[in-house]
N, C-alpha and C. Protein backbone atom coordinates (compact mmCIF):
# COMPACT_ATOMS: atom_id res chain seq x y z
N UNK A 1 -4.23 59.58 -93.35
CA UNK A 1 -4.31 60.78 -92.55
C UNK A 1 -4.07 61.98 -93.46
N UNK A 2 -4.76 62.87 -93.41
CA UNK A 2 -4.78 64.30 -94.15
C UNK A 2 -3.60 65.18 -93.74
N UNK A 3 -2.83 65.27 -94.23
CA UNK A 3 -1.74 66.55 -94.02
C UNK A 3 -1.09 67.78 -94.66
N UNK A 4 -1.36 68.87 -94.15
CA UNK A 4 -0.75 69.56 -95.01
C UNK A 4 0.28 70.46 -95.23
N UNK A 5 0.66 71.12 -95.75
CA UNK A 5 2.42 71.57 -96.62
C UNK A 5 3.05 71.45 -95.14
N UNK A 6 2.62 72.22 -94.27
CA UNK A 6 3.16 72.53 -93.33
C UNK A 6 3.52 71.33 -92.14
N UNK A 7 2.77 70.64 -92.25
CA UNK A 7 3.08 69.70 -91.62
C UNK A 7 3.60 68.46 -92.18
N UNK A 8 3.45 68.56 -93.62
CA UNK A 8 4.62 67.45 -93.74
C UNK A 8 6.04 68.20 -93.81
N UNK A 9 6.27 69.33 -93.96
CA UNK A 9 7.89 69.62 -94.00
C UNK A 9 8.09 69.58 -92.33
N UNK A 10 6.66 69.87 -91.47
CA UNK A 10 7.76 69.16 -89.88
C UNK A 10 8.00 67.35 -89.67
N UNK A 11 7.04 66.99 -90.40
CA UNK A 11 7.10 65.74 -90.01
C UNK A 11 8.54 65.61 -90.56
N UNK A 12 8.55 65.47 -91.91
CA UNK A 12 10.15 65.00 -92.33
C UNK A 12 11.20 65.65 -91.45
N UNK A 13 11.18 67.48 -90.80
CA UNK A 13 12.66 67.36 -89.83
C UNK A 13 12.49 66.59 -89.13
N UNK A 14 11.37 66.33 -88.03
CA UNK A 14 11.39 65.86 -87.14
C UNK A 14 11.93 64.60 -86.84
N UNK A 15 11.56 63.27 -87.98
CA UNK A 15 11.73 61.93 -88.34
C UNK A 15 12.80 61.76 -87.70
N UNK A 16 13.51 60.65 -86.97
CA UNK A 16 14.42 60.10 -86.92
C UNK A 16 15.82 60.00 -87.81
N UNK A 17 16.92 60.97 -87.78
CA UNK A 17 17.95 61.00 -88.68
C UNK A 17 18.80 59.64 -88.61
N UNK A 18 18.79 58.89 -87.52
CA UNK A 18 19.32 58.02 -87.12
C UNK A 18 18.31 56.36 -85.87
N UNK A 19 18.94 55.54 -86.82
CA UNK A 19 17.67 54.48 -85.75
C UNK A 19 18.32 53.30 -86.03
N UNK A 20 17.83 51.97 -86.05
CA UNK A 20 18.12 50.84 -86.53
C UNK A 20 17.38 50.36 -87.54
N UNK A 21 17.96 49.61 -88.60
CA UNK A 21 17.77 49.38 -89.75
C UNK A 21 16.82 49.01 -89.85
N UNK A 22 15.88 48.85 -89.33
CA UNK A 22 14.45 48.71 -89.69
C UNK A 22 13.68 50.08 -89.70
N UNK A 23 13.46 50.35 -88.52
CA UNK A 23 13.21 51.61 -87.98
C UNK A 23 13.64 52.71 -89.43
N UNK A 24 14.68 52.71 -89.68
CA UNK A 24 15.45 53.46 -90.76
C UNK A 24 14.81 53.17 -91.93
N UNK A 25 14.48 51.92 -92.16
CA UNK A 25 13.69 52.06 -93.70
C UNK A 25 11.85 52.52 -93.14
N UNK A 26 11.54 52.13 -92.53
CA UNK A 26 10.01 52.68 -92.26
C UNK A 26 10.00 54.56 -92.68
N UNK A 27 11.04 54.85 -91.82
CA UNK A 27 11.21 56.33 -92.22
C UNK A 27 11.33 56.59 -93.16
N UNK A 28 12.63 56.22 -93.84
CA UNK A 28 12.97 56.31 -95.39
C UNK A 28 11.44 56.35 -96.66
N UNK A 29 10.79 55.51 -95.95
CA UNK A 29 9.56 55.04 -96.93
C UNK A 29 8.54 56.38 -96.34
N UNK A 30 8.62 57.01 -95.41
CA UNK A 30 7.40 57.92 -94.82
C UNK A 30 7.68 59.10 -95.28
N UNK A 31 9.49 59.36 -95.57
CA UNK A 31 9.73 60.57 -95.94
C UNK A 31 9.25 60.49 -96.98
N UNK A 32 9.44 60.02 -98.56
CA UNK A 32 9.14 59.30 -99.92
C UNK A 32 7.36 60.00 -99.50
N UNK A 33 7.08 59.90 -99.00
CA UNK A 33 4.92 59.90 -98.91
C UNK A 33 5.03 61.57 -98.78
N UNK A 34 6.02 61.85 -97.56
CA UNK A 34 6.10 63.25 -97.44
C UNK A 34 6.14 64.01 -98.08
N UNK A 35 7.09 64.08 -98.96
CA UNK A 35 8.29 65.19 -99.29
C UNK A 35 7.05 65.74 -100.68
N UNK A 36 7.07 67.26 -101.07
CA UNK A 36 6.38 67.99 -101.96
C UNK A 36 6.87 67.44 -103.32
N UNK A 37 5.99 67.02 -103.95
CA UNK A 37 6.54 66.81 -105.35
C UNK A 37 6.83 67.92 -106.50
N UNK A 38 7.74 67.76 -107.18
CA UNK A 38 7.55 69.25 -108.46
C UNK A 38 6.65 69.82 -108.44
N UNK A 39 5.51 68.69 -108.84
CA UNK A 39 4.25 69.45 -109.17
C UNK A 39 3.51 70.39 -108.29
N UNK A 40 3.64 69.43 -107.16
CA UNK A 40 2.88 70.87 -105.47
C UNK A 40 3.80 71.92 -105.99
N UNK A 41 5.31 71.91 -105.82
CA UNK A 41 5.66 73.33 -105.52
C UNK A 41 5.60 74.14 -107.03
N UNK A 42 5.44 73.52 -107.86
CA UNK A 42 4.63 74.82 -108.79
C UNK A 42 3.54 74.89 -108.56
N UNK A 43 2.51 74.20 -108.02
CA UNK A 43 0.49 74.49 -108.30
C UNK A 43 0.98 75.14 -106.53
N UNK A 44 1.89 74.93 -105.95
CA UNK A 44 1.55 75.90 -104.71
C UNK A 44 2.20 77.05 -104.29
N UNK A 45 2.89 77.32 -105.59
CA UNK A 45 3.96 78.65 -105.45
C UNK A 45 4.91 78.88 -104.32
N UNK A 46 5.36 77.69 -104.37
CA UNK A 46 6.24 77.30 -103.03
C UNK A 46 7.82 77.97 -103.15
N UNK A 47 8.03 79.16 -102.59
CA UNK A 47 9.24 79.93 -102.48
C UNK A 47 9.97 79.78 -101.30
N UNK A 48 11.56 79.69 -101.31
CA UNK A 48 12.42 80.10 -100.01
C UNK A 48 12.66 81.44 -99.98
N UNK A 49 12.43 81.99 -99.09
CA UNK A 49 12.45 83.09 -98.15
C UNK A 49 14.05 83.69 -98.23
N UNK A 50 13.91 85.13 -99.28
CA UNK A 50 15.08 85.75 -98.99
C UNK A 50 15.01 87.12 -98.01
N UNK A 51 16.24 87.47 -97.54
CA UNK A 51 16.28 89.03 -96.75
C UNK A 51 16.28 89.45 -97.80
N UNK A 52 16.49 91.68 -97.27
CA UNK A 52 16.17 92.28 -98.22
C UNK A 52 17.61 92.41 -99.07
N UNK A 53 18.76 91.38 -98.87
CA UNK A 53 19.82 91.35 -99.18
C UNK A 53 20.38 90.37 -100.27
N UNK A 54 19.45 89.67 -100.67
CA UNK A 54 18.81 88.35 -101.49
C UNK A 54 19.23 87.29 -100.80
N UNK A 55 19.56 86.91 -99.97
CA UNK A 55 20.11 85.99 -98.95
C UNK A 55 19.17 85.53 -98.58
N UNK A 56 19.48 83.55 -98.86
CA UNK A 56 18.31 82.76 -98.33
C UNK A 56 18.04 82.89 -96.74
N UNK A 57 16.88 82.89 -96.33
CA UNK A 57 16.81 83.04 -94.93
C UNK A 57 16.62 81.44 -94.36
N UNK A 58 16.42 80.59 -95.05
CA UNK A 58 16.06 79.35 -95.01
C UNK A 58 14.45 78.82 -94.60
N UNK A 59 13.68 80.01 -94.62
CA UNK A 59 12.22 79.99 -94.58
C UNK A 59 11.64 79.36 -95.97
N UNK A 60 10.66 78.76 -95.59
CA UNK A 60 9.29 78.37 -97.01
C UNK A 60 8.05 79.24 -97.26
N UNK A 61 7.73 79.37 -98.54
CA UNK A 61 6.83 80.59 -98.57
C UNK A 61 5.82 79.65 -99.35
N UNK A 62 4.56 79.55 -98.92
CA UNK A 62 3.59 79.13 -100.27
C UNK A 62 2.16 79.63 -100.13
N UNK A 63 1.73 79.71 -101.23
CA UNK A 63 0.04 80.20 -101.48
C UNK A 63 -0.57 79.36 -100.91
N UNK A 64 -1.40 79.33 -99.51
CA UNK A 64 -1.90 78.74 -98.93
C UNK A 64 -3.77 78.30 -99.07
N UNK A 65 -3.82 79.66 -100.06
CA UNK A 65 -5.38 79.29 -100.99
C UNK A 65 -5.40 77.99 -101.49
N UNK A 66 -3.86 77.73 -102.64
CA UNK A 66 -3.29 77.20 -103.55
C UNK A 66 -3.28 75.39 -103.24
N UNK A 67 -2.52 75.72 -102.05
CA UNK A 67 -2.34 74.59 -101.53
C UNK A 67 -3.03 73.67 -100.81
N UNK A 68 -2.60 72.06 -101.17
CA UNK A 68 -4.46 71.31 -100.39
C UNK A 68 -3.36 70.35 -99.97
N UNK A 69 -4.56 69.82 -98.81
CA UNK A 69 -3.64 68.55 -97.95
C UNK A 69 -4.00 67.59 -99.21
N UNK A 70 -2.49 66.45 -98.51
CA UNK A 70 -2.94 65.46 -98.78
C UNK A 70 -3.52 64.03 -98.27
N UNK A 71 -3.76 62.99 -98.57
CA UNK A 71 -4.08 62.01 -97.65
C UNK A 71 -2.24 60.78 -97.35
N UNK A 72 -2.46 60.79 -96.93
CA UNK A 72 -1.00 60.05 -96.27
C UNK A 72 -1.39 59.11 -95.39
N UNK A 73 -0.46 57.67 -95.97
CA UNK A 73 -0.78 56.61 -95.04
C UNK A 73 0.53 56.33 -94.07
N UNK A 74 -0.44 55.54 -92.83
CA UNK A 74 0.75 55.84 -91.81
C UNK A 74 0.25 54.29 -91.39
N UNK A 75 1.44 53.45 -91.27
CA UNK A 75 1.08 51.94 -90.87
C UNK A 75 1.47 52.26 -89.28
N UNK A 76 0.96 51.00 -89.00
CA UNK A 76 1.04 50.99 -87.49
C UNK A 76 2.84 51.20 -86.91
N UNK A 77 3.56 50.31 -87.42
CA UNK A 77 4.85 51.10 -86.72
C UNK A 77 5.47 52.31 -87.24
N UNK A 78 5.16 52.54 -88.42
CA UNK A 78 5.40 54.48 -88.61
C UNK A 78 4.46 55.28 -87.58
N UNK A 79 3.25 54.65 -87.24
CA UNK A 79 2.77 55.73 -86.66
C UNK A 79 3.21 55.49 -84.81
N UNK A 80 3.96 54.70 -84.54
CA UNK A 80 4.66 54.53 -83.07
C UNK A 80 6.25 55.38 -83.21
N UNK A 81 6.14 55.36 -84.30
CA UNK A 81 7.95 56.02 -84.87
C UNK A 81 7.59 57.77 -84.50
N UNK A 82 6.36 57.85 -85.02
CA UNK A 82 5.90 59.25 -85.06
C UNK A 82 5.37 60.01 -83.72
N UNK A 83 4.88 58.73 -83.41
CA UNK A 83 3.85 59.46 -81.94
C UNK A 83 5.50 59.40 -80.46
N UNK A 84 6.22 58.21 -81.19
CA UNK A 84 7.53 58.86 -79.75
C UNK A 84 8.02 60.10 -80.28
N UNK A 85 8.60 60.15 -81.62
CA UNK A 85 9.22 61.08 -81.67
C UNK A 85 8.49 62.65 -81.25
N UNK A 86 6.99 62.76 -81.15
CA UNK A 86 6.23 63.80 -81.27
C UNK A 86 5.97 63.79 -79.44
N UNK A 87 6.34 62.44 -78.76
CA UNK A 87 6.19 62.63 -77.31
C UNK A 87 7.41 63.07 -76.86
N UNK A 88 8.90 62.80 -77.25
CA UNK A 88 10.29 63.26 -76.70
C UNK A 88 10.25 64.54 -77.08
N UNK A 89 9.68 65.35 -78.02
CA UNK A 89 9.47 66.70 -78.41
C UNK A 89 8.80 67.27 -77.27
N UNK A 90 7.65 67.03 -76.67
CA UNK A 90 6.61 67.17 -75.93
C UNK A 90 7.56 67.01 -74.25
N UNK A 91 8.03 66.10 -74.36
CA UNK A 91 8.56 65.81 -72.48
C UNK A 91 9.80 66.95 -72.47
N UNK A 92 10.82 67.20 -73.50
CA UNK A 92 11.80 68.39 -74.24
C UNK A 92 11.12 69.41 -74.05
N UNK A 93 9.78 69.96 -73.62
CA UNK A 93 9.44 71.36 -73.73
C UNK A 93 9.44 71.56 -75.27
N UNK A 94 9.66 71.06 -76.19
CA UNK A 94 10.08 71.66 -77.66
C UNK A 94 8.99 71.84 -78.54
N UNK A 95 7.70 71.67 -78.15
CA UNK A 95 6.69 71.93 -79.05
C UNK A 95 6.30 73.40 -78.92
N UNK A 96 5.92 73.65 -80.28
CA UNK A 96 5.97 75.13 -81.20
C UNK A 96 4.46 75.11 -81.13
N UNK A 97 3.69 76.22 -81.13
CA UNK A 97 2.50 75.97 -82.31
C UNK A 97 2.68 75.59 -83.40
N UNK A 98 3.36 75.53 -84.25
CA UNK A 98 3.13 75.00 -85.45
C UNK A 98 3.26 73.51 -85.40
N UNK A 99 3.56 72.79 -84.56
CA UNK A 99 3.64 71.45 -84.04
C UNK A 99 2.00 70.84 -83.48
N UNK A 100 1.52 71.85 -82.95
CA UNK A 100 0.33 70.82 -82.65
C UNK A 100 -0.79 70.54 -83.11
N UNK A 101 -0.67 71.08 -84.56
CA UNK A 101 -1.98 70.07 -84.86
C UNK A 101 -1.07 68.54 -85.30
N UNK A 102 -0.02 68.64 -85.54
CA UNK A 102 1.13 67.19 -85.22
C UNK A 102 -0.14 66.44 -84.28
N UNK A 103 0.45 66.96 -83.15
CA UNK A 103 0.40 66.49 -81.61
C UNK A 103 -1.10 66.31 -81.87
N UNK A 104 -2.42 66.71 -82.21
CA UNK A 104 -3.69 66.78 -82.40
C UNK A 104 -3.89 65.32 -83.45
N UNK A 105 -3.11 65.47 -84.27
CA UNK A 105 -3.53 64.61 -85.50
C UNK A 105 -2.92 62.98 -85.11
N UNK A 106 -1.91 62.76 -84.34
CA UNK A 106 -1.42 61.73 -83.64
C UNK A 106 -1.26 61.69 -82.26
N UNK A 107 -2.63 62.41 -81.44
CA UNK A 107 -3.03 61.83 -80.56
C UNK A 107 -2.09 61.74 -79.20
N UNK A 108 -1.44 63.11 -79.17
CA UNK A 108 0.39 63.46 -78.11
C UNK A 108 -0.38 64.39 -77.24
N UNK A 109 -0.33 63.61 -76.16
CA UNK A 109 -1.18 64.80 -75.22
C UNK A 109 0.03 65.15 -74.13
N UNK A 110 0.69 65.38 -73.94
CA UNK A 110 2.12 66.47 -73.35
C UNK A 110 1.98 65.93 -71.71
């Protein structure tokens, strides 16, 4: 599945912080696929977001010309790990726009 900057830094909050030990390594292994390597955040000029006070705001900033999805594999029980967690978001009221091409790309119809 194609994803990009933006949606893998929601996928990883989103993931399960807590599950059973199985469940827990599937994640463990999805975050690992996720997470930006050195190399993206230099070829994508990937900055945290300060006020005008130099204070991190805890925002991500990146060149979005710059930056390209990637392809990411999702086995069948990562992608049941993904599609509840993206439906308890969904029944929560808690989906953002920036969440649904999530919800688009794994198939979460609210």
């Amino acid at each position: 599945m194609l994803l990009g900057v933006l949606e893998r830094i929601l996928l990883d909050n989103l993931l399960p912080k807590e599950g059973g030990y199985l469940t827990m390594i599937l994640v463990d292994e999805f975050r690992k696929c996720l997470r930006l390597t050195p190399e993206e955040i230099t070829e994508f000029e990937l900055v945290e977001g300060v006020d005008e006070d130099g204070r991190k705001t805890g925002s991500l900033h990146w060149n979005k010309t710059k930056a390209k999805d990637i392809e990411v594999e999702v086995g069948e029980a990562t992608m049941k790990i993904v599609k509840d967690t993206l439906t308890a978001l969904s029944d929560a009221g808690k989906v953002t726009i920036d969440h649904l091409s999530l919800c688009k790309k794994f198939e979460i119809s609210g």
